[in-house]
Protein backbone atom coordinates (compact mmCIF):
# COMPACT_ATOMS: atom_id res chain seq x y z
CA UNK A 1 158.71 119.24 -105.06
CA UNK A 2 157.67 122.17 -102.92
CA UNK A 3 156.23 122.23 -99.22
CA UNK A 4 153.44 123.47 -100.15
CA UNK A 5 152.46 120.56 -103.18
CA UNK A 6 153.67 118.30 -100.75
CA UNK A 7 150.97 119.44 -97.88
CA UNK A 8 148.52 119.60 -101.64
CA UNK A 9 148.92 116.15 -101.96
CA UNK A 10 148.66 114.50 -98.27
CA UNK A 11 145.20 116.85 -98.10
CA UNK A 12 143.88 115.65 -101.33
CA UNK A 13 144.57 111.95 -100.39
CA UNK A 14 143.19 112.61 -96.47
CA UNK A 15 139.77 114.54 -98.29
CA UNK A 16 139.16 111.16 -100.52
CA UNK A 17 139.64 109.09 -97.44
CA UNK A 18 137.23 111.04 -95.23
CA UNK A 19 134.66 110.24 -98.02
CA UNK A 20 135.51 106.73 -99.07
CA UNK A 21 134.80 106.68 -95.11
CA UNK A 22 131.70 107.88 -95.58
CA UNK A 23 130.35 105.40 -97.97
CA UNK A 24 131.26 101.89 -96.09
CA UNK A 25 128.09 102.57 -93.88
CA UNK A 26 125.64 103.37 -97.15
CA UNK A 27 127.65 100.28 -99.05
CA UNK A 28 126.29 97.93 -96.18
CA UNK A 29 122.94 99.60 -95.44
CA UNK A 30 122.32 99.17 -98.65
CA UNK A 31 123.29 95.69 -98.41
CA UNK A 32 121.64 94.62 -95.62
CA UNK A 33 118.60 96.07 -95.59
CA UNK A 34 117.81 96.40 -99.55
CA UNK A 35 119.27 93.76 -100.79
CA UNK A 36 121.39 96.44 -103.18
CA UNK A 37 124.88 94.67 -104.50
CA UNK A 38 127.28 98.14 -105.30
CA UNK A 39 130.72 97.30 -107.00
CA UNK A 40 132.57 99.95 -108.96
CA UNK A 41 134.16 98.32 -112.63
CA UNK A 42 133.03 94.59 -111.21
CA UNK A 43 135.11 94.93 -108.11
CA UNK A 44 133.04 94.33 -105.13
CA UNK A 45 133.02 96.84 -102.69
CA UNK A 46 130.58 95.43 -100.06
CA UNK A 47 132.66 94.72 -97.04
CA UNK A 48 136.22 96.23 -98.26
CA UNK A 49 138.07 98.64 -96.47
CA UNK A 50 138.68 102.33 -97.47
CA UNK A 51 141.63 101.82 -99.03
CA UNK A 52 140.19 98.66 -101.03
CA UNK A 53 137.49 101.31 -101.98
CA UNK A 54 140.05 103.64 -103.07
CA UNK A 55 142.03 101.18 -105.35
CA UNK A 56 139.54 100.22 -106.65
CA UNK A 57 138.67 104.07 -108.01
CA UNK A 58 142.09 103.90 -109.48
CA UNK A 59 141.63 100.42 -111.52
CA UNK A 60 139.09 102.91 -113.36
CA UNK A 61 141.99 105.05 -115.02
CA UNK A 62 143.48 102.56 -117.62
CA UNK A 63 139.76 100.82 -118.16
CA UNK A 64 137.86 104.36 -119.24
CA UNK A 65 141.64 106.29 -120.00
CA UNK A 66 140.15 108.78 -117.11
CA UNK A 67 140.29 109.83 -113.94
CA UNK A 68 137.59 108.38 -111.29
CA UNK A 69 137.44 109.46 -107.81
CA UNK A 70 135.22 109.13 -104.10
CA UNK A 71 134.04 112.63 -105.12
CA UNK A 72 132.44 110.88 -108.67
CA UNK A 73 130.84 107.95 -106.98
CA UNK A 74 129.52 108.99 -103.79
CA UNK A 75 126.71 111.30 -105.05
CA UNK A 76 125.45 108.12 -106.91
CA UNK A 77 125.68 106.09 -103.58
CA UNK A 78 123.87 108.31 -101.65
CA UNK A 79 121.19 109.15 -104.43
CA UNK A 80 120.81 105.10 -104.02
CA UNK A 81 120.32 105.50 -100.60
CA UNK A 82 117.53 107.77 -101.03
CA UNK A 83 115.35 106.21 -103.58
CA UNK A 84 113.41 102.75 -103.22
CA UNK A 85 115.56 99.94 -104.36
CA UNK A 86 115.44 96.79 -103.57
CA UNK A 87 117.05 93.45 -104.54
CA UNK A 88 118.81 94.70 -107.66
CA UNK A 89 122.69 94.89 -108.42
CA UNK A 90 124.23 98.51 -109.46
CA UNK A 91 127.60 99.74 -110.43
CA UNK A 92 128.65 102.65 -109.12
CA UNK A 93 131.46 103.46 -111.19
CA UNK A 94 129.76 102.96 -114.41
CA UNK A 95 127.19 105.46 -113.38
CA UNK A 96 129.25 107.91 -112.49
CA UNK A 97 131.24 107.90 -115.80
CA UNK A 98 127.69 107.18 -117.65
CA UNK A 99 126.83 110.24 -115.43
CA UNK A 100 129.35 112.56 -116.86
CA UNK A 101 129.26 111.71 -120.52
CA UNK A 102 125.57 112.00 -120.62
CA UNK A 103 124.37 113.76 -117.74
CA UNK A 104 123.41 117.01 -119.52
CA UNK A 105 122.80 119.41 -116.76
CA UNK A 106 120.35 116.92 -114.40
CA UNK A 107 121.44 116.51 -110.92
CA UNK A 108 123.21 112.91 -109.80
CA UNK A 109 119.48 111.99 -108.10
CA UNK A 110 117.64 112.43 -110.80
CA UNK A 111 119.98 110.79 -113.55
CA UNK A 112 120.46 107.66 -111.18
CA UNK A 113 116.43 107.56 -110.97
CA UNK A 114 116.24 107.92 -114.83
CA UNK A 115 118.42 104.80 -115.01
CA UNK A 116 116.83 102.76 -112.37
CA UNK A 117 113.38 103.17 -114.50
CA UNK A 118 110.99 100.33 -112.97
CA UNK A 119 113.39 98.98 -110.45
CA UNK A 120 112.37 101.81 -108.60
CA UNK A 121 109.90 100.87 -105.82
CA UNK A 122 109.67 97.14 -107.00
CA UNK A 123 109.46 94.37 -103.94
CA UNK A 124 112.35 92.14 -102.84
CA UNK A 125 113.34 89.76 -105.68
CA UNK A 126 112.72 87.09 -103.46
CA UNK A 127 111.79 87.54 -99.54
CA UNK A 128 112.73 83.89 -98.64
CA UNK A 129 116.37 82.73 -98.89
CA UNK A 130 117.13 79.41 -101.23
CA UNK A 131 119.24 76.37 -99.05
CA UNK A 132 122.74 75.22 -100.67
CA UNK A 133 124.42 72.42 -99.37
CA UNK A 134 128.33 72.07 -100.62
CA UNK A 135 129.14 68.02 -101.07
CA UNK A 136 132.47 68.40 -100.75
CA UNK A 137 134.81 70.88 -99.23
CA UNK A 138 138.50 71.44 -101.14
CA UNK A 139 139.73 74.38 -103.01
CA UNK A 140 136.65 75.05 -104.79
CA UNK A 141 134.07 74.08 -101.62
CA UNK A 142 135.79 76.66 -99.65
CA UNK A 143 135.75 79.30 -102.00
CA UNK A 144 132.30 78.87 -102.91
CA UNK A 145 131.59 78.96 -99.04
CA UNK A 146 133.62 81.84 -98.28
CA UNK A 147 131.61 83.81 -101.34
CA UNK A 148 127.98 82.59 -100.35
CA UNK A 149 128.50 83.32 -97.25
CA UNK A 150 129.88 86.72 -97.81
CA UNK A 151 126.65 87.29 -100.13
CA UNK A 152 124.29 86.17 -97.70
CA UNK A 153 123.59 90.00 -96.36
CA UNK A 154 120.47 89.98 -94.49
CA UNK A 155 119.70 85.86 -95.46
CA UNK A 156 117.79 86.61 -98.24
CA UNK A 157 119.20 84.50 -101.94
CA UNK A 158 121.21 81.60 -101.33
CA UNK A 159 121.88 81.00 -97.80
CA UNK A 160 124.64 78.22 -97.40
CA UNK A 161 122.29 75.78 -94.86
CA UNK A 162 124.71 72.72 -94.77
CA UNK A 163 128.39 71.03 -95.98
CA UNK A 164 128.62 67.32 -96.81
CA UNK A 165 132.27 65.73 -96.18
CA UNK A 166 133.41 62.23 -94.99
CA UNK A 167 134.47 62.28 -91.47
CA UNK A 168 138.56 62.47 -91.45
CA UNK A 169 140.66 61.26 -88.83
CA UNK A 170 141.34 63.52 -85.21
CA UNK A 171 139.74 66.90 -85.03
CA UNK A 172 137.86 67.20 -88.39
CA UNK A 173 135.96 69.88 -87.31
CA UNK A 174 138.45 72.01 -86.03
CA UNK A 175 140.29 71.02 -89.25
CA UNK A 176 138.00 71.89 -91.72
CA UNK A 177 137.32 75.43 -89.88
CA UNK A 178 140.67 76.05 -90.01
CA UNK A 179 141.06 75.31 -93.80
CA UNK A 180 138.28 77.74 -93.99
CA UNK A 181 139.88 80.67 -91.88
CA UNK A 182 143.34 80.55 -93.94
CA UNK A 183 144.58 80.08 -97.34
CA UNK A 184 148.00 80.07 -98.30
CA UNK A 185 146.53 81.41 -101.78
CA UNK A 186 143.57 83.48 -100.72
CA UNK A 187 144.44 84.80 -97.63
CA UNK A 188 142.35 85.07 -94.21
CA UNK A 189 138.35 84.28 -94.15
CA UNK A 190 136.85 87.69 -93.93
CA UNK A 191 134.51 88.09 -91.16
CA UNK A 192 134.08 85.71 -87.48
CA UNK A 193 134.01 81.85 -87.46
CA UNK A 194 133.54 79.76 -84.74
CA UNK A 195 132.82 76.08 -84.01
CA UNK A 196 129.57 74.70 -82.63
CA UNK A 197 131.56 71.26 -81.76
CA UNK A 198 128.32 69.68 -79.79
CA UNK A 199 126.20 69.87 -83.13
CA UNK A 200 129.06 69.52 -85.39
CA UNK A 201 128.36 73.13 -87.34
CA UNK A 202 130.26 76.18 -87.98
CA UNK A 203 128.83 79.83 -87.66
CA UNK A 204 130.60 82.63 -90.26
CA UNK A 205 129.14 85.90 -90.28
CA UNK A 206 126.12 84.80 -87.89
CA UNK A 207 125.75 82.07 -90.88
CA UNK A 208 124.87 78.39 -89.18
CA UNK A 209 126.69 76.11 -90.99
CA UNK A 210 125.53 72.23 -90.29
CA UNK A 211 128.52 70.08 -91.20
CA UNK A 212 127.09 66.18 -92.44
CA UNK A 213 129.26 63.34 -92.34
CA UNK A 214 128.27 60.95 -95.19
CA UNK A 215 130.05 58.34 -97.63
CA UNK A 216 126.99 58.50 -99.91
CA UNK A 217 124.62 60.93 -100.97
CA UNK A 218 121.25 58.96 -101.27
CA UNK A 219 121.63 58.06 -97.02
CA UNK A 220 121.35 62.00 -96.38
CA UNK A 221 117.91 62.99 -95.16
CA UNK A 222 118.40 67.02 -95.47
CA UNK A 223 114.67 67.93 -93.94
CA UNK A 224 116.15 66.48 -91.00
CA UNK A 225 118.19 69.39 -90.49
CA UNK A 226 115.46 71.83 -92.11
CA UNK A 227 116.67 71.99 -95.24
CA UNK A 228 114.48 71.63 -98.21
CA UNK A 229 114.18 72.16 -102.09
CA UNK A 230 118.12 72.66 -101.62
CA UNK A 231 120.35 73.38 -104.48
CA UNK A 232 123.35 70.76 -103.92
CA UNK A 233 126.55 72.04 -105.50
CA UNK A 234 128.84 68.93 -105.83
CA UNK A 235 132.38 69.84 -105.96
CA UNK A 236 133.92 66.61 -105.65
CA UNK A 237 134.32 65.45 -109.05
CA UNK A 238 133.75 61.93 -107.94
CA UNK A 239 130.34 61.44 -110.19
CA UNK A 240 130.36 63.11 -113.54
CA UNK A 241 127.44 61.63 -115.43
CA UNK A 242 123.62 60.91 -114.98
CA UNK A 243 123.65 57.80 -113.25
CA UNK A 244 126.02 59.27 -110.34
CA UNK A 245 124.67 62.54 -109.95
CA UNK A 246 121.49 61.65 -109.77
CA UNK A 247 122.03 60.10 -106.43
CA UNK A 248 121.54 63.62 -104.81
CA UNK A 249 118.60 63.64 -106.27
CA UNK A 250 117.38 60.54 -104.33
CA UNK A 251 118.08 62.28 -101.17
CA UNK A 252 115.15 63.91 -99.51
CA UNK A 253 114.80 68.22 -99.52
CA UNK A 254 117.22 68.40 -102.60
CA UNK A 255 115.65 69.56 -105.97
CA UNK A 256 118.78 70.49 -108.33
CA UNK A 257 122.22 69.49 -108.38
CA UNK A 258 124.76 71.23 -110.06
CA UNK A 259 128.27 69.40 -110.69
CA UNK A 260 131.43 72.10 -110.99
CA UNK A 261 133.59 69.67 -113.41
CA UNK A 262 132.52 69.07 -116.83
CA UNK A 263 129.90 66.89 -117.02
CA UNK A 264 129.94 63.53 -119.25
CA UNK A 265 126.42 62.56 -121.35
CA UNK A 266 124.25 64.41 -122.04
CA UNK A 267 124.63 67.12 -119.08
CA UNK A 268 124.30 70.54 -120.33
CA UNK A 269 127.24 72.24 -119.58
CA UNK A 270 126.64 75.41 -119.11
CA UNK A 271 129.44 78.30 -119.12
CA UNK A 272 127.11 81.23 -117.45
CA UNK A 273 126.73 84.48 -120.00
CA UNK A 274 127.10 82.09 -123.22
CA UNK A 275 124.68 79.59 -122.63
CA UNK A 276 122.88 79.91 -119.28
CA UNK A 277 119.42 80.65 -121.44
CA UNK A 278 119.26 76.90 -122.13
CA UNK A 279 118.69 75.88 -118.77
CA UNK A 280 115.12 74.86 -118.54
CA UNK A 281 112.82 74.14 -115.35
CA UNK A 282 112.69 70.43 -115.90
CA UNK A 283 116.77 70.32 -115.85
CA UNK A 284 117.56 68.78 -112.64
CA UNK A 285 121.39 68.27 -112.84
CA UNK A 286 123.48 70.55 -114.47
CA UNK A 287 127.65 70.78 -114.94
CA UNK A 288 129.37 74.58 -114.43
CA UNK A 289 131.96 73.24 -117.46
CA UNK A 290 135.64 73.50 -115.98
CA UNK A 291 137.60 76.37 -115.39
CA UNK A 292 139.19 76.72 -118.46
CA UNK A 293 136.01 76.38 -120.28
CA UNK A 294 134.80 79.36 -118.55
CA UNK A 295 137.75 81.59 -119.34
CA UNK A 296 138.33 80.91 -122.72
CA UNK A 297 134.45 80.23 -123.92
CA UNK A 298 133.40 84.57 -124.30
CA UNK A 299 136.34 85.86 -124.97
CA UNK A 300 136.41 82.87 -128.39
CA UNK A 301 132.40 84.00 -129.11
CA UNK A 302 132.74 87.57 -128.92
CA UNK A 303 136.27 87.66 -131.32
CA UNK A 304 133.86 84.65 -133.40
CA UNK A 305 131.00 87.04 -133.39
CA UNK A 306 133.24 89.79 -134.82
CA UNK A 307 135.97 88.16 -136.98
CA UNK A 308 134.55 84.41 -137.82
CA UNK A 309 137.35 82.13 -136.00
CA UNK A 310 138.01 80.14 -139.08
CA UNK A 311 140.26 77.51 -136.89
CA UNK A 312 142.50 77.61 -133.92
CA UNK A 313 144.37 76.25 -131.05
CA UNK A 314 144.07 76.38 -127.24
CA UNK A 315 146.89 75.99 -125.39
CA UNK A 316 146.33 76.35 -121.61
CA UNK A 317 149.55 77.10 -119.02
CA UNK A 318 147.96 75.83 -116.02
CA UNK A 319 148.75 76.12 -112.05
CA UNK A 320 149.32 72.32 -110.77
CA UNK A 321 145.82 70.89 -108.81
CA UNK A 322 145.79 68.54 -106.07
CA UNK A 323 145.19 65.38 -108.80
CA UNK A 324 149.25 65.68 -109.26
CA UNK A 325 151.85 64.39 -107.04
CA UNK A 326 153.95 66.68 -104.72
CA UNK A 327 156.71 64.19 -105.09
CA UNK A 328 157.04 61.25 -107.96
CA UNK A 329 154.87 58.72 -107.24
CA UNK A 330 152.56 56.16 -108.85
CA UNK A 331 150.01 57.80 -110.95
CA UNK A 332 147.32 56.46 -113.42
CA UNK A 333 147.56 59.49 -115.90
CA UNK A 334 150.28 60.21 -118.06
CA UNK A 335 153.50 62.40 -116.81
CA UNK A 336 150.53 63.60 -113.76
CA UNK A 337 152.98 60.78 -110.99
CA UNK A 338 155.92 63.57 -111.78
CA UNK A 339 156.55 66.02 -108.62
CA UNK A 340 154.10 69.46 -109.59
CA UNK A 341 156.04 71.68 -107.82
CA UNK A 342 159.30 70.55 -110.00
CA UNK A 343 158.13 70.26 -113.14
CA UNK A 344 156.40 71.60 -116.25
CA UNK A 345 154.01 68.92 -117.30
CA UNK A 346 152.32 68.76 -120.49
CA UNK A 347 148.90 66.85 -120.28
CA UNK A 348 145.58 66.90 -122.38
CA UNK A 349 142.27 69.03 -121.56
CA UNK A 350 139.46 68.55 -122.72
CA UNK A 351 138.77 72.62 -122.75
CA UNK A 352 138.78 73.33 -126.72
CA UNK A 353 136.18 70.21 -127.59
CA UNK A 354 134.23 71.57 -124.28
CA UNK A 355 133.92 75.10 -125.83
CA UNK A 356 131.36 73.63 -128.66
CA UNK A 357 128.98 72.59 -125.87
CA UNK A 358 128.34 75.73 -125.24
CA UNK A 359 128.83 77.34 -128.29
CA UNK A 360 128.21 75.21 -131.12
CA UNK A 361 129.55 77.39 -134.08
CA UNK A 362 133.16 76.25 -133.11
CA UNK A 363 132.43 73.05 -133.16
CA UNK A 364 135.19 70.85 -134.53
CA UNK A 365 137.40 74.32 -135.15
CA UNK A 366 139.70 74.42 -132.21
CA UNK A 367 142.25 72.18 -130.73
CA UNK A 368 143.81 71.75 -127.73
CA UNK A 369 146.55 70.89 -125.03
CA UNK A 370 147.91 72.02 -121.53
CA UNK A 371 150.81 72.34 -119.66
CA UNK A 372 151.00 72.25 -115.97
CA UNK A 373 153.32 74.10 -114.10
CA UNK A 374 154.47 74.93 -110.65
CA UNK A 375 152.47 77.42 -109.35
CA UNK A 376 149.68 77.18 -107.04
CA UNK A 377 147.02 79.39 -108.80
CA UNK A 378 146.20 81.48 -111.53
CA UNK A 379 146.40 80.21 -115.38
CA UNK A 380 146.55 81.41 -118.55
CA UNK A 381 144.97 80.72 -122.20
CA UNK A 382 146.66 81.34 -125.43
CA UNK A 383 143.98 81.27 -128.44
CA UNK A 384 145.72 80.91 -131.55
CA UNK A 385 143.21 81.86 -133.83
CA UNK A 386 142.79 82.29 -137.95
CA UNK A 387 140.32 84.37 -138.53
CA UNK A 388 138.29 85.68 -141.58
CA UNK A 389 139.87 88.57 -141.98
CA UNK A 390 143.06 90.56 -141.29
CA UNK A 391 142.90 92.55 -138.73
CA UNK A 392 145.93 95.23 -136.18
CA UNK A 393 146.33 94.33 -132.63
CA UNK A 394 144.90 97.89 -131.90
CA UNK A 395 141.74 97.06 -133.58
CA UNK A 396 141.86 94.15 -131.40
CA UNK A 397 142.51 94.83 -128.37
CA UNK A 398 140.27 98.18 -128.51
CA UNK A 399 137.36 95.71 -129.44
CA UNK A 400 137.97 93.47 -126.08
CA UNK A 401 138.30 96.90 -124.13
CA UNK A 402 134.95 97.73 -125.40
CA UNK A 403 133.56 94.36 -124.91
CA UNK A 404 134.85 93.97 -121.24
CA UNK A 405 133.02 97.88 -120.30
CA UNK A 406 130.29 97.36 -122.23
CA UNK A 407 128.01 94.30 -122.96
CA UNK A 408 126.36 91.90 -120.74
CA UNK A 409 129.73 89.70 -120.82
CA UNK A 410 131.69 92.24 -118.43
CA UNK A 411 131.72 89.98 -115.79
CA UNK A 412 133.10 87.32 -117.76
CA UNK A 413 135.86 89.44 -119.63
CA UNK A 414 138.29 91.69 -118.41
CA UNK A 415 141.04 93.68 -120.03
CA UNK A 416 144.61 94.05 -118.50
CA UNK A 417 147.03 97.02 -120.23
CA UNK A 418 149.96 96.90 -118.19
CA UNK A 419 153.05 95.46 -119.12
CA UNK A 420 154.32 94.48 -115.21
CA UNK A 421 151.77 92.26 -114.85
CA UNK A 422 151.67 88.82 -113.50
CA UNK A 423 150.53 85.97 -112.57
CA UNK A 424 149.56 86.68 -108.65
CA UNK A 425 148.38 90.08 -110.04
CA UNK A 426 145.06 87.93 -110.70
CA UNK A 427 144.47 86.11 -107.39
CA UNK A 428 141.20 86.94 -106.38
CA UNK A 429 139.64 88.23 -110.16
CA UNK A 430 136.05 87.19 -110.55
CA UNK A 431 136.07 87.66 -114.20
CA UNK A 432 136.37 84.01 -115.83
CA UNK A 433 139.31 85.16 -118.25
CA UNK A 434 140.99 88.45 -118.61
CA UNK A 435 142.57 89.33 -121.41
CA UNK A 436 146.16 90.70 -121.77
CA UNK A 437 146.32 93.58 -124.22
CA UNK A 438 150.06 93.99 -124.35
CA UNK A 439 150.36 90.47 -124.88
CA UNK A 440 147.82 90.43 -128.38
CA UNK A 441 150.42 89.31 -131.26
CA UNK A 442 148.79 89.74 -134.71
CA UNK A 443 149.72 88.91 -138.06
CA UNK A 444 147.16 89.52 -140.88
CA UNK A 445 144.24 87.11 -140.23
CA UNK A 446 146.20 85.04 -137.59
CA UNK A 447 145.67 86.50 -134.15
CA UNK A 448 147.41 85.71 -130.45
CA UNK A 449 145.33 86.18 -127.70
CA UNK A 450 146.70 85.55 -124.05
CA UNK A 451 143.89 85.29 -121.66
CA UNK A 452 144.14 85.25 -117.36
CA UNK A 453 141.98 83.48 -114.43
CA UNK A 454 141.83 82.91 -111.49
CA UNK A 455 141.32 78.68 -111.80
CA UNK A 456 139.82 78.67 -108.58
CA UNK A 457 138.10 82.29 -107.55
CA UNK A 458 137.29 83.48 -111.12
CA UNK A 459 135.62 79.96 -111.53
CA UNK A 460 133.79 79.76 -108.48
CA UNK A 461 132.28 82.84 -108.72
CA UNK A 462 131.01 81.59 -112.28
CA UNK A 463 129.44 78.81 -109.99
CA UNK A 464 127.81 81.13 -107.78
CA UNK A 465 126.39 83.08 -110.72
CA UNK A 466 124.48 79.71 -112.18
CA UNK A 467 123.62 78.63 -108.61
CA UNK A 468 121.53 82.26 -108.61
CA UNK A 469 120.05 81.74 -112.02
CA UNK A 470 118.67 78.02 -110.81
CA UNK A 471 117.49 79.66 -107.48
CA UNK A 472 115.96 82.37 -109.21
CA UNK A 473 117.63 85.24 -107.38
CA UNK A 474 119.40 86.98 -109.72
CA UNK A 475 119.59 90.47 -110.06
CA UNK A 476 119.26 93.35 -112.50
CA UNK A 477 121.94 94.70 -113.20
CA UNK A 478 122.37 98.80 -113.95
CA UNK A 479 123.71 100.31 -115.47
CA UNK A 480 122.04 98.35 -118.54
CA UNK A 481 124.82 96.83 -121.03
């Protein structure tokens, strides 16, 4: 390599910087003031750095098989920027590829308007913010705090108003902020959190946080600490059905409860972009299905919808939770008193049966069965599937490419074409499954897929998305699927 592409390169990379500089301050004045979500391919870029900005450019590449740079995207930020928008959520990278396919000689301002249509000059989606409270605060409780709270832009949506825990022993406070601030798996709290220790409350991100002590959740007045017609996400898993659930409901200033576990009865489970039409005003409590659920429930409809999945079987490889031992001890499920990090441990899920809740056409088609092994996060989902016809793994996998850019299930399904990928690779995805194209195995009607998430992010950000629905803040999304 010569001097001179050497010097070609370092000012090509230093120009893309200079303007991936440029568009943190319109990403968060958007933000803030407009209540305008950007991400670029579903990968957020509200409060990332420039080189987070800049990677995220490059994911673009093996997606749309072309090139995507700062120079492509931040005419379409700024054209934001310059028209009235308000409360609505737009992908810049789509419209900047959408842009260059069918732009046809209109400038970036004008095509960006074209697509916005009505949005343009409509009023806030909703001026007031809608109170969460959290019962319970583990691996999911702290990931669906870290995301609402790094959502809550100027307070307007869901505003995170309170977290319900049961007093532990020494400096619980301190403790729980602390479990907050670092994750082994999910790194560092982004942003400032301190402790208000004389009224037991955290603040993150100028977010006051009232932390209730309770072993109950019918002795909780909320209005006492200005909460009201709160949405109560319980992530404790320690009620399950009606009759538990419906405790919150006895509280005063809650008016929904939604339960992230699978729900027993006759709880709708919902699995948000398959079913999430069936929730209706008079529901009350509501179950976000489980994980796997999630991951495995679009990417089964959309190859259903396509191919007719005549029968299959689910097998799930799954990163060990906190219901297994660390060492062998008593347990009351089978092979779960083994040490986790030791061991592979094969154990049932209720997943495949789960999937005809919310989509009843595979009812009684698929079975199941998991395997637990020692790593701390990120699982996968192999669907063994017979389907109608034969079919090539191109055809395939070219059909889940398509799916994941193109429908209204694209933040539900991703699509992975590298063969060096891994397990970590998919810390931190918010899709709820992504699928692994150099992984499809196909032979005639009988089809392989191997399918990614993120148990714990990919999930809770499937919370967050039915906790907007029930609040009635969601967003429009452009460009249109």
């Amino acid at each position: 390599m010569t001097q001179d592409m050497r010097d070609s390169c370092l000012q090509d990379w230093s120009d893309r910087e200079a303007v991936a500089e440029s568009m943190l301050p319109l990403v968060g004045s958007l933000f803030r003031k407009n209540n305008v979500i950007t991400s670029l391919y579903g990968r957020a870029i509200i409060n990332r750095s420039v080189i987070d900005i800049m990677k995220a450019h490059r994911f673009v590449r093996h997606m749309e098989k072309q090139e995507l740079t700062v120079h492509d995207t931040f005419p379409v930020l700024k054209a934001l920027t310059e028209l009235d928008v308000n409360s609505i959520h737009v992908d810049i990278g789509r419209l900047a590829v959408k842009y260059r396919k069918e732009g046809n000689g209109m400038d970036v301002k004008e095509f960006v308007a074209a697509e916005l249509g009505d949005a343009i000059g409509q009023n806030p989606v909703d001026s007031e913010s809608r109170d969460i409270v959290l019962y319970g605060f583990g691996r999911i409780g702290r990931l669906l705090a870290r995301i609402l709270i790094e959502k809550a832009g100027a307070g307007r949506g869901l505003r995170l108003r309170a977290i319900v825990v049961r007093r532990g022993k020494g400096d619980d406070l301190v403790k729980r902020a602390s479990l907050l601030r670092r994750d082994s798996v999910h790194g560092t709290f982004r942003g400032s959190l301190t402790i208000d220790e004389e009224n037991e409350a955290l603040i993150a991100n100028g977010n006051y946080i009232k932390i209730i002590y309770a072993s109950n959740p019918a002795e909780i007045d909320y209005t006492a600490y200005g909460i009201n017609n709160a949405l109560v996400i319980d992530n404790t898993g320690v009620w399950r059905d009606q009759a538990g659930l419906s405790q919150h409901l006895n509280a005063k200033g809650v008016s929904r409860v939604l339960l992230t576990a699978p729900g027993k009865g006759d709880i709708k489970n919902i699995v948000y972009g398959i079913n999430h039409s069936d929730v209706a005003a008079e529901d009350t409590i509501l179950s976000a299905a489980s994980c796997t659920t999630n991951a495995i429930t679009p990417v089964l409809k959309v190859m259903h919808d396509q191919y007719n999945i005549i029968s299959g079987h689910v097998e799930t490889v799954h990163s060990y939770t906190n219901d297994q031992n660390l060492i062998d001890n008593y347990h009351s499920g089978d092979r779960r008193g083994r040490s986790a990090p030791l061991n592979m441990v094969i154990t049932e899920t209720g997943a495949a049966k789960a999937v005809a809740k919310a989509l009843p056409a595979l009812k009684g088609k698929l079975t199941g069965n998991a395997i637990r092994v020692p790593t701390p996060n990120v699982s996968m989902a192999i669907l063994s599937l017979n389907l109608s016809k034969e079919v090539t793994v191109e055809e395939v996998n070219d059909y889940l490419r398509d799916v994941s850019l193109n429908t209204e299930l694209h933040r539900q399904i991703d699509w992975v074409n590298s063969p060096e990928v891994v397990s970590t690779d998919f810390v931190g995805n918010s899709h709820a499954g992504i699928v692994d194209a150099k992984a499809t195995i196909v032979n005639g009607s009988h089809v392989n897929l191997y399918v990614w998430y993120d148990n714990e992010y990919g999930y809770s950000r499937q919370v967050v998305r039915i906790a907007h629905q029930l609040c009635g803040v969601e967003y429009p999304m452009f460009p249109r699927a």
